[in-house]
PDB file of N, CA and C in Angstrom:
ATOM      1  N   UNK A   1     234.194  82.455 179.081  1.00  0.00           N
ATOM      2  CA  UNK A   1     232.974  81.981 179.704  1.00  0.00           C
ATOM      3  C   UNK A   1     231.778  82.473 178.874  1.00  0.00           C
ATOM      4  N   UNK A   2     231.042  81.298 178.708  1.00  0.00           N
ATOM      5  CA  UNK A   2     229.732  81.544 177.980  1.00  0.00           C
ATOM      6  C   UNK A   2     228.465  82.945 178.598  1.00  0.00           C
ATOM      7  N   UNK A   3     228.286  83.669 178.029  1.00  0.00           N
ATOM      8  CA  UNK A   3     227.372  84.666 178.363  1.00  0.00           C
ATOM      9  C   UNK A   3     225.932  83.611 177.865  1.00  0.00           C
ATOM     10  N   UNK A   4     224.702  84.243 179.203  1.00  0.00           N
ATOM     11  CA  UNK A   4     223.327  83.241 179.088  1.00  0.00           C
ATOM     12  C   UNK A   4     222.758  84.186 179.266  1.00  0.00           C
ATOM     13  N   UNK A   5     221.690  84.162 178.925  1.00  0.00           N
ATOM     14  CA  UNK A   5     220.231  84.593 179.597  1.00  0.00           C
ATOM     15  C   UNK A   5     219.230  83.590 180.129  1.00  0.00           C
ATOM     16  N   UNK A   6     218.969  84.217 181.449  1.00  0.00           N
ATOM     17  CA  UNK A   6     217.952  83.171 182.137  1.00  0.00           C
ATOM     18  C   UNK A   6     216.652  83.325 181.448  1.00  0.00           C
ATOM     19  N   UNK A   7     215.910  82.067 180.810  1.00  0.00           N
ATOM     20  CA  UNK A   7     214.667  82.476 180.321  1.00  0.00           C
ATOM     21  C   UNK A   7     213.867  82.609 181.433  1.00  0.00           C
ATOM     22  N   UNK A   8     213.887  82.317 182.023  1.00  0.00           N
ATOM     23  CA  UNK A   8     212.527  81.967 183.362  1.00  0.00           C
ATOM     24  C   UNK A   8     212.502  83.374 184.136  1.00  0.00           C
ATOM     25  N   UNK A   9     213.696  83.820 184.079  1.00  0.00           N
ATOM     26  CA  UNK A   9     213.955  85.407 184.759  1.00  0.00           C
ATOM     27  C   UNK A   9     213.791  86.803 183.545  1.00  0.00           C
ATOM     28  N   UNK A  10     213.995  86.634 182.622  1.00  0.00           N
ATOM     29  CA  UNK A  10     213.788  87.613 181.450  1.00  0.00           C
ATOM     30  C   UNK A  10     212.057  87.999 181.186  1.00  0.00           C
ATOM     31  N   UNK A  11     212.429  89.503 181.617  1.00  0.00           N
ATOM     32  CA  UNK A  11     211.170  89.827 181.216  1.00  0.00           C
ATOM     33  C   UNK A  11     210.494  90.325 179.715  1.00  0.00           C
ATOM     34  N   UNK A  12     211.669  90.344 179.245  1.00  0.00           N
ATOM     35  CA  UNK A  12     211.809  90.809 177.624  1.00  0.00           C
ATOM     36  C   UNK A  12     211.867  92.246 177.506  1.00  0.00           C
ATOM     37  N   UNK A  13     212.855  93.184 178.326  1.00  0.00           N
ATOM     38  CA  UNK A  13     212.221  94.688 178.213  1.00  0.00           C
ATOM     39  C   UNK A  13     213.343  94.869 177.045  1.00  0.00           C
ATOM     40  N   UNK A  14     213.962  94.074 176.555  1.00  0.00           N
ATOM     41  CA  UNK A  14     215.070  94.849 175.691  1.00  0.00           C
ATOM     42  C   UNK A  14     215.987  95.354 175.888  1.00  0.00           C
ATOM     43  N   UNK A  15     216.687  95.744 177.095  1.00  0.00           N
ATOM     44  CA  UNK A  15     217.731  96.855 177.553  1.00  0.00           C
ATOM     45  C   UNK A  15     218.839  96.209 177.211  1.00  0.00           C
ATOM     46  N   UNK A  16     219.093  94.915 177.295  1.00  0.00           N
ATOM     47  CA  UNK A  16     220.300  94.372 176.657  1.00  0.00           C
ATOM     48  C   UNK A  16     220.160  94.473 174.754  1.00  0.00           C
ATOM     49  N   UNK A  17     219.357  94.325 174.483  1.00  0.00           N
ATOM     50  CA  UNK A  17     219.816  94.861 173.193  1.00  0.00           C
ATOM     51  C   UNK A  17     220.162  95.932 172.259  1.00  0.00           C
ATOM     52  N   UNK A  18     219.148  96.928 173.215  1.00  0.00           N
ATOM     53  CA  UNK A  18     219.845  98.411 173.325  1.00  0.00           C
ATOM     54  C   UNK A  18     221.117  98.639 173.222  1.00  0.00           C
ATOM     55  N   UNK A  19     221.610  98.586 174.769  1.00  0.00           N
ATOM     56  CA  UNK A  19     222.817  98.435 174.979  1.00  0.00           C
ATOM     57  C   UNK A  19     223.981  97.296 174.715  1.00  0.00           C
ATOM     58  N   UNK A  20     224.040  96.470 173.741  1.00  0.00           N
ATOM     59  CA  UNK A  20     224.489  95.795 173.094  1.00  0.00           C
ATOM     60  C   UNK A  20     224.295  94.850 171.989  1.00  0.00           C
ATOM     61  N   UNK A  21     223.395  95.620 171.202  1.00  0.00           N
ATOM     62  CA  UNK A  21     222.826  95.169 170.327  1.00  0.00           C
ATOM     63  C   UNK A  21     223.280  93.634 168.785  1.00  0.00           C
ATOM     64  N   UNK A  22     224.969  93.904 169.309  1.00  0.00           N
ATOM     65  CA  UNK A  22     225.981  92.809 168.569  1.00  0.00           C
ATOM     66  C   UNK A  22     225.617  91.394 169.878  1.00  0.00           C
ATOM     67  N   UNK A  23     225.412  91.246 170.587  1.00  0.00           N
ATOM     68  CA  UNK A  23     225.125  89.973 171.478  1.00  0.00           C
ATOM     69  C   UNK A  23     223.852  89.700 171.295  1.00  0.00           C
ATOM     70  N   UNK A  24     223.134  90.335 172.039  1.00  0.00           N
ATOM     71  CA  UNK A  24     221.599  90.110 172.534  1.00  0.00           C
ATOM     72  C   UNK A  24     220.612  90.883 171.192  1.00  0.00           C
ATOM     73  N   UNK A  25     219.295  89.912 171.353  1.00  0.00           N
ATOM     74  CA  UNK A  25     218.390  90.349 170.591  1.00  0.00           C
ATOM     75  C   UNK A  25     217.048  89.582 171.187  1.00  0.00           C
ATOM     76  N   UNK A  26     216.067  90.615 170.753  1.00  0.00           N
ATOM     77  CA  UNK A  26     214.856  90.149 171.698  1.00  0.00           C
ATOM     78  C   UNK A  26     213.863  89.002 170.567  1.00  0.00           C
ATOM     79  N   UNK A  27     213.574  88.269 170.563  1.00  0.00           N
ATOM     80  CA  UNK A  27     213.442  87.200 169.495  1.00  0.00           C
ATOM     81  C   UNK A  27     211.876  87.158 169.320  1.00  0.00           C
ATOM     82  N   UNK A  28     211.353  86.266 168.993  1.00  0.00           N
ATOM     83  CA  UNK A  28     209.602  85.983 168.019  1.00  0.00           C
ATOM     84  C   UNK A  28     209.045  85.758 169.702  1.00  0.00           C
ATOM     85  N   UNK A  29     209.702  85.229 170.810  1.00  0.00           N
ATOM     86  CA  UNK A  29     208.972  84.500 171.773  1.00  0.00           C
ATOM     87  C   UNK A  29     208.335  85.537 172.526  1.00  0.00           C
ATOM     88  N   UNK A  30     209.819  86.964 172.191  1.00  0.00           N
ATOM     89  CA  UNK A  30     209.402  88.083 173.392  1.00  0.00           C
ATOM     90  C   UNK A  30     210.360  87.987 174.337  1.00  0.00           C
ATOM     91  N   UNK A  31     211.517  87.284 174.383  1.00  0.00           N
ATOM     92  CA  UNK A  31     212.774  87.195 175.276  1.00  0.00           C
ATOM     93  C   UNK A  31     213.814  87.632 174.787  1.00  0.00           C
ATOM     94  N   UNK A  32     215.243  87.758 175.375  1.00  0.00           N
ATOM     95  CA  UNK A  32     216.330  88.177 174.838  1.00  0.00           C
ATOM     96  C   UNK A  32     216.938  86.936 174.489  1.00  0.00           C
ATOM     97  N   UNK A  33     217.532  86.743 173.667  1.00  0.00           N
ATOM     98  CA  UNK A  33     218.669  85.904 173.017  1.00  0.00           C
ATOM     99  C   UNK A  33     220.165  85.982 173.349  1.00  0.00           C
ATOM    100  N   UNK A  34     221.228  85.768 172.966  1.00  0.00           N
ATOM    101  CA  UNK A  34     222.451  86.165 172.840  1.00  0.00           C
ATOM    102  C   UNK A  34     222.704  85.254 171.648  1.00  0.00           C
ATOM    103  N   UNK A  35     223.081  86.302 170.691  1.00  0.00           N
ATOM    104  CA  UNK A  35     223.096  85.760 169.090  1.00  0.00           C
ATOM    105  C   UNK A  35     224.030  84.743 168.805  1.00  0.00           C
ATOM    106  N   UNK A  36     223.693  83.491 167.967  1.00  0.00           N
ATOM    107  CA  UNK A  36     224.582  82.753 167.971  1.00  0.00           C
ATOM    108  C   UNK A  36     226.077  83.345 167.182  1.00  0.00           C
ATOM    109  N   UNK A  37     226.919  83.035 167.602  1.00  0.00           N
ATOM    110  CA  UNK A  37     228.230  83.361 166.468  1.00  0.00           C
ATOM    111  C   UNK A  37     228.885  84.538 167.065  1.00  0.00           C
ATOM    112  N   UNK A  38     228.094  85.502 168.412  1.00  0.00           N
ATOM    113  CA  UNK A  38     228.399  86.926 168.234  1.00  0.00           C
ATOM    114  C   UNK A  38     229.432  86.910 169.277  1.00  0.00           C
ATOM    115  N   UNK A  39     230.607  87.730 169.081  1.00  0.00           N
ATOM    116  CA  UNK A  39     231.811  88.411 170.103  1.00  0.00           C
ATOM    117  C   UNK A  39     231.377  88.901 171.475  1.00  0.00           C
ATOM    118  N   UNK A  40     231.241  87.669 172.121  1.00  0.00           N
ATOM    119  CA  UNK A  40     231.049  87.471 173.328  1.00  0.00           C
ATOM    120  C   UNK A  40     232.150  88.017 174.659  1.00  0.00           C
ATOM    121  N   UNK A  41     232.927  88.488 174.114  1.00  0.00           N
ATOM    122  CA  UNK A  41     234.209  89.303 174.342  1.00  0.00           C
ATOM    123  C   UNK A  41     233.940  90.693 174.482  1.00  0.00           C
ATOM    124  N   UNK A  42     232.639  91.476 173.783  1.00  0.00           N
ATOM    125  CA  UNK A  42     232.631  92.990 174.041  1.00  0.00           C
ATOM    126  C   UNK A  42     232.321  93.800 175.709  1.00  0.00           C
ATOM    127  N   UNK A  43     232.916  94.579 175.811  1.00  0.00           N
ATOM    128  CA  UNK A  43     232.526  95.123 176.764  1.00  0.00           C
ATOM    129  C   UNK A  43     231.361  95.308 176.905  1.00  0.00           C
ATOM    130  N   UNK A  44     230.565  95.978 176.092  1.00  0.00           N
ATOM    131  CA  UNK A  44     229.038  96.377 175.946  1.00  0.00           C
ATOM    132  C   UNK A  44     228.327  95.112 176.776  1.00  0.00           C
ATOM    133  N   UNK A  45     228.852  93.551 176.762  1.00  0.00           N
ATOM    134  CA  UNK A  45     228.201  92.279 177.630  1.00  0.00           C
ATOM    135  C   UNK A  45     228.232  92.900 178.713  1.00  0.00           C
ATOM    136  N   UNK A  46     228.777  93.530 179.515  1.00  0.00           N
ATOM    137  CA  UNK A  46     229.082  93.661 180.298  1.00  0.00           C
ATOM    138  C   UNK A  46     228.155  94.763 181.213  1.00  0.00           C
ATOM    139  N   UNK A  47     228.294  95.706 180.647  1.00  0.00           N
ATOM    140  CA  UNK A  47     226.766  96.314 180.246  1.00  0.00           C
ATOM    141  C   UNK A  47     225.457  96.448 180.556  1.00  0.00           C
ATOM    142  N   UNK A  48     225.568  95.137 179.567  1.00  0.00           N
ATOM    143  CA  UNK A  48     224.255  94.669 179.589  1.00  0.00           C
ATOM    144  C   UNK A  48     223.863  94.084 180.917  1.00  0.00           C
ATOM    145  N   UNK A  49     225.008  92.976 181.464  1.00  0.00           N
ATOM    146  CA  UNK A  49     224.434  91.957 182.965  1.00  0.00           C
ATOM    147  C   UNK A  49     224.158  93.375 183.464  1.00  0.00           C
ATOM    148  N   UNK A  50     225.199  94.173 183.603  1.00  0.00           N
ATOM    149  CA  UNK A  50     225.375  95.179 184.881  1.00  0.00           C
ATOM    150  C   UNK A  50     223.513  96.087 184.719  1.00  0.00           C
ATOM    151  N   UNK A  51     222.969  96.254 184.132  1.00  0.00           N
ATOM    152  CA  UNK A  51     221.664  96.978 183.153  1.00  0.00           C
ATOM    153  C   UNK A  51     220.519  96.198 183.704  1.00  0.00           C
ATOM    154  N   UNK A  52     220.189  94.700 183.371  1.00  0.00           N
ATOM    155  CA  UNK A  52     219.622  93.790 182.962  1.00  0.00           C
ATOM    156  C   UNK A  52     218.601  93.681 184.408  1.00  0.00           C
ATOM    157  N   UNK A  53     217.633  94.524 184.929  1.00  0.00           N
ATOM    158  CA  UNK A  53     216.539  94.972 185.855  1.00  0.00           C
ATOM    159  C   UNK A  53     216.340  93.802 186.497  1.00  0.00           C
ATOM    160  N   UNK A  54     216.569  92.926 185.986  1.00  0.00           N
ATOM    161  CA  UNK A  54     216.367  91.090 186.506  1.00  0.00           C
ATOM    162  C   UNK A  54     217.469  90.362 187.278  1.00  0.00           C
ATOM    163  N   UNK A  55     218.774  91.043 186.531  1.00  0.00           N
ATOM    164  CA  UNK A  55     219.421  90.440 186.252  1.00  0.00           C
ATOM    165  C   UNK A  55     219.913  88.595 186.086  1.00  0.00           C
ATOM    166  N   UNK A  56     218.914  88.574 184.683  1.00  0.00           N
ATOM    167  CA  UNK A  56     218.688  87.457 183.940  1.00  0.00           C
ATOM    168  C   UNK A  56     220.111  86.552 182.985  1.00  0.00           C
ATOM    169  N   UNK A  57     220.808  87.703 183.120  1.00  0.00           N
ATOM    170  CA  UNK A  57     222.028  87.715 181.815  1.00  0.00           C
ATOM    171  C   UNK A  57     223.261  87.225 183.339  1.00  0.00           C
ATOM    172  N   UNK A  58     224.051  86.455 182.717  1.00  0.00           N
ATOM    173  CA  UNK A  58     225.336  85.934 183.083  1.00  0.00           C
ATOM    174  C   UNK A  58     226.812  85.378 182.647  1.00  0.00           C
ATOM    175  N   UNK A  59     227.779  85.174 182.977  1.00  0.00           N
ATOM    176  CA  UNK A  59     228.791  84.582 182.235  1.00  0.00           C
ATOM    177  C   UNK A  59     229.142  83.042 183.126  1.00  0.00           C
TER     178      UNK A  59
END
């Protein structure tokens, strides 16, 4: 299952890229990403939803 980030819910604090810095990255707009190509399989995703103050991030 595809991991997302909600844009409309992301506040851009970064904590997912912190804490999983191989998925997520906070981009030019000021939001988090989930990198194209990246091992969407790590635990660290996991992590991140569980982290994510919004919780903006999903599978």
């Amino acid at each position: 299952m595809a991991v997302r980030v909600d844009q409309d819910m992301c506040t851009g604090c970064g904590l997912c890229s912190q804490v999983c810095p191989e998925v997520f990255e906070v981009g030019d707009d000021g939001y988090a990403h989930v990198i194209k190509g990246a091992d969407q399989s790590l635990s660290c995703v996991d992590e991140a939803i569980d982290q994510c103050p919004v919780g903006a991030i999903s599978r």
